[in-house]
Structures are given as C-alpha cells and as structure tokens.
C-alpha atoms as a PDB file:
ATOM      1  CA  UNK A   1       6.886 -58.786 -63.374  1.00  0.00           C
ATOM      2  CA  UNK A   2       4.998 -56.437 -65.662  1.00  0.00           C
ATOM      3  CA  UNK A   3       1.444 -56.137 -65.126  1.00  0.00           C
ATOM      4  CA  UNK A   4      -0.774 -56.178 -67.940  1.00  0.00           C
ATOM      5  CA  UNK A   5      -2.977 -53.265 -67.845  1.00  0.00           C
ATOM      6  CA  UNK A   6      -1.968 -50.089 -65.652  1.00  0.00           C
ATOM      7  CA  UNK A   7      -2.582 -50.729 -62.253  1.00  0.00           C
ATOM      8  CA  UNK A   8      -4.578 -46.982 -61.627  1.00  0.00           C
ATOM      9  CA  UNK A   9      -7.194 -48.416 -63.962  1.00  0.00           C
ATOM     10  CA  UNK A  10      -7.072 -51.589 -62.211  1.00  0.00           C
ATOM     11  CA  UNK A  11      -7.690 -49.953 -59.062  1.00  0.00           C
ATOM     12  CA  UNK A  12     -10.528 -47.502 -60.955  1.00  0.00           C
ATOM     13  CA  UNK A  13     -12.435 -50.728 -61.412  1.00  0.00           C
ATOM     14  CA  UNK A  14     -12.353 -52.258 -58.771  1.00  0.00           C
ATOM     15  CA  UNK A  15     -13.019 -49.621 -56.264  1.00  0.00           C
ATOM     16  CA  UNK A  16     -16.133 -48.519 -58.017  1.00  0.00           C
ATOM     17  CA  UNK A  17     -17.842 -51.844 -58.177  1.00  0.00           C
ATOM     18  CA  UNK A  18     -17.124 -52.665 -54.502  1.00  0.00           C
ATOM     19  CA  UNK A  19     -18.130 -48.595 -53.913  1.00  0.00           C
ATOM     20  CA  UNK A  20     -21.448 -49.503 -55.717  1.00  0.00           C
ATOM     21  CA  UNK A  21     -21.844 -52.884 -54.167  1.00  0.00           C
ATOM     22  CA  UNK A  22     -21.140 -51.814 -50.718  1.00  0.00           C
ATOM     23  CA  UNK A  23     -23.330 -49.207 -51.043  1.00  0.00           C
ATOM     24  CA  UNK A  24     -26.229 -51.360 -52.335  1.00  0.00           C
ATOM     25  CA  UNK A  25     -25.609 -53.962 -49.328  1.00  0.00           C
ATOM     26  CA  UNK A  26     -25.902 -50.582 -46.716  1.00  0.00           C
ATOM     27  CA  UNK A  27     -28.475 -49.013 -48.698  1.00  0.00           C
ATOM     28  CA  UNK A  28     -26.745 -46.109 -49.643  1.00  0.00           C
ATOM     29  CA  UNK A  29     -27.203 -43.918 -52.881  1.00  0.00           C
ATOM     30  CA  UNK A  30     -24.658 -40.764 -53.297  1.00  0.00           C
ATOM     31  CA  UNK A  31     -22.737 -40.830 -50.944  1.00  0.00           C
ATOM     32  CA  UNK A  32     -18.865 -41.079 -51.406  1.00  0.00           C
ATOM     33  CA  UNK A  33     -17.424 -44.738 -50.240  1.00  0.00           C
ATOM     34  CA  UNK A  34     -13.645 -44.458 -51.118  1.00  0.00           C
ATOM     35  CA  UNK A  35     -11.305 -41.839 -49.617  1.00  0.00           C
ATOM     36  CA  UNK A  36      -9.322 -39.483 -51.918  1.00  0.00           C
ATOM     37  CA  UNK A  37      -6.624 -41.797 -51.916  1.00  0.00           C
ATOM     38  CA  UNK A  38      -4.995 -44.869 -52.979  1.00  0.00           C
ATOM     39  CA  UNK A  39      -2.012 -47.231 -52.765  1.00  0.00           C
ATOM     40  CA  UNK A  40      -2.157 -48.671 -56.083  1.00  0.00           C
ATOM     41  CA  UNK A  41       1.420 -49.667 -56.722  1.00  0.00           C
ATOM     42  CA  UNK A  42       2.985 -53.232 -56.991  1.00  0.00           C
ATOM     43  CA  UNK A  43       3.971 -54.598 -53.912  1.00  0.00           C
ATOM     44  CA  UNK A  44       8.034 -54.676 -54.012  1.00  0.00           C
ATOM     45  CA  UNK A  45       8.940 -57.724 -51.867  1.00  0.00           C
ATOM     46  CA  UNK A  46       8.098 -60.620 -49.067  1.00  0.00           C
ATOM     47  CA  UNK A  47       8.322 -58.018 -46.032  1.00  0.00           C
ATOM     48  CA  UNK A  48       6.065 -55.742 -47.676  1.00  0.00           C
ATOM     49  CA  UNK A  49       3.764 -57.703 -48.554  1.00  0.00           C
ATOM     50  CA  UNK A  50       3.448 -58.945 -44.911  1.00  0.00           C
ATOM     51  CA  UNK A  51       3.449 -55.779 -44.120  1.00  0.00           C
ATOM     52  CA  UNK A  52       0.155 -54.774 -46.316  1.00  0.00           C
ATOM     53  CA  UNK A  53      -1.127 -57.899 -45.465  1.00  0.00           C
ATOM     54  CA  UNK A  54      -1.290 -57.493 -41.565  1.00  0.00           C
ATOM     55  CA  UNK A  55      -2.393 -53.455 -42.144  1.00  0.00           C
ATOM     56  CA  UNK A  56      -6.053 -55.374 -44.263  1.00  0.00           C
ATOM     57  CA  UNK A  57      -6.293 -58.013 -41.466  1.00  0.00           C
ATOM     58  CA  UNK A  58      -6.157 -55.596 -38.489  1.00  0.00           C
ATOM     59  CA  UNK A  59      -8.395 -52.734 -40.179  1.00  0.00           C
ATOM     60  CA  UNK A  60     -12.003 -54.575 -38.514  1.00  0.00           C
ATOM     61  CA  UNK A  61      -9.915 -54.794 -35.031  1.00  0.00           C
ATOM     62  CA  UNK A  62      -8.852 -51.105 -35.235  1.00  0.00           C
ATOM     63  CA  UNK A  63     -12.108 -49.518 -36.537  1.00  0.00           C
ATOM     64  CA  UNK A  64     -13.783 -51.477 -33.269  1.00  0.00           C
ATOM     65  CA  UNK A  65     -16.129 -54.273 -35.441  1.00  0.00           C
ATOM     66  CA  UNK A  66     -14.453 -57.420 -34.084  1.00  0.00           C
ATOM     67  CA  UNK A  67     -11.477 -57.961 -31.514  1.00  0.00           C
ATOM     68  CA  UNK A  68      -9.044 -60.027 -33.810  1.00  0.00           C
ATOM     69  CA  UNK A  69      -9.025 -60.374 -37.047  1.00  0.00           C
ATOM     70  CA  UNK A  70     -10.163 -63.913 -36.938  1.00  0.00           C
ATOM     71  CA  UNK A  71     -13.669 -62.527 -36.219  1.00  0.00           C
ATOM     72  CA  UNK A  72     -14.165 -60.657 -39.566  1.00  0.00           C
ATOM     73  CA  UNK A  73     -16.197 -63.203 -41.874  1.00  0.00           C
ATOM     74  CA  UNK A  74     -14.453 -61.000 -44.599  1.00  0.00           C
ATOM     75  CA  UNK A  75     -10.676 -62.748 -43.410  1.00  0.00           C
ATOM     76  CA  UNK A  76     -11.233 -65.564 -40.963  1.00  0.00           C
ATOM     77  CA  UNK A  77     -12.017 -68.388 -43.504  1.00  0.00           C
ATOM     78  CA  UNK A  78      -8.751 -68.531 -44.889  1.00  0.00           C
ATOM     79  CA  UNK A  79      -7.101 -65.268 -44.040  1.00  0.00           C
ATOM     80  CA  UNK A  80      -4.518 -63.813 -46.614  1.00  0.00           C
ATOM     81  CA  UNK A  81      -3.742 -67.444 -48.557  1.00  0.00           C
ATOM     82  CA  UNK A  82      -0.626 -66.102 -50.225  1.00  0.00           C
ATOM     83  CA  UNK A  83       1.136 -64.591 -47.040  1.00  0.00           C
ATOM     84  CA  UNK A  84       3.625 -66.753 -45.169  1.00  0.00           C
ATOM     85  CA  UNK A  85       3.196 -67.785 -41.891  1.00  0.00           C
ATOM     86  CA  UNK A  86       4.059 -65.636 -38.932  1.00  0.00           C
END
C-alpha cells in the first residue's frame, strides 16, 4: 500500500491540531504538548499492529488515570475497531 501524502506531514498535522486542541481543553497557551519524537511509519503487519495497538490502550493505565484501559472514555466505547480479538 502506498500512502498518498508523506506520512511526516501527516503526522505534522495532526499532532498540532490535537497539540492546540488539547491545550485549549487544559487551558494551556505555550507550552510544548508533543515530545521530540515520533513513530510515524506504516505499520508492517497483523502482530505489529497489535502490538501498537495494546502500547495506545495501556498508556491511561500506565500513566496512573484509570486501572484498565476500559476506563479511559478516550478507548472504552469501542476500543481499537480494526484490531483482532485477543
């Protein structure tokens, strides 16, 4: 599959509108929201995706918000829909 616009300028956008909309929602103005980093490549297959998918779901549990990822409004309604079943 080729994408259809370069996925670092895919990423670009959409990490600065949910920088400047999380930031509105906390009330914040200049202050960095993002981490110098990124992992803006394609996901290569099934596993990985799984992977990457259970890494997002677990990121409220680890940080201490909410005990299982079920919690987080953000991923309890319908979780990841494309990832297969555990």
């Amino acid at each position: 599959m080729t994408p259809l616009t370069d996925v670092s300028k895919l990423m670009q956008s959409l990490k600065r509108f949910t920088a400047k909309e999380a930031n509105r929602i906390l009330g914040l103005t200049g202050h960095s929201f993002w981490q110098d980093e990124s992992y803006d490549r394609l996901v290569r297959n099934k596993t990985e995706f799984q992977r990457i998918a259970r890494y997002i779901e677990m990121n409220p549990v680890k940080c201490g918000i909410v005990s299982t990822p079920e919690e987080f409004l953000c991923v309890a309604p319908g979780r990841i829909d494309n990832r297969a079943a555990d």
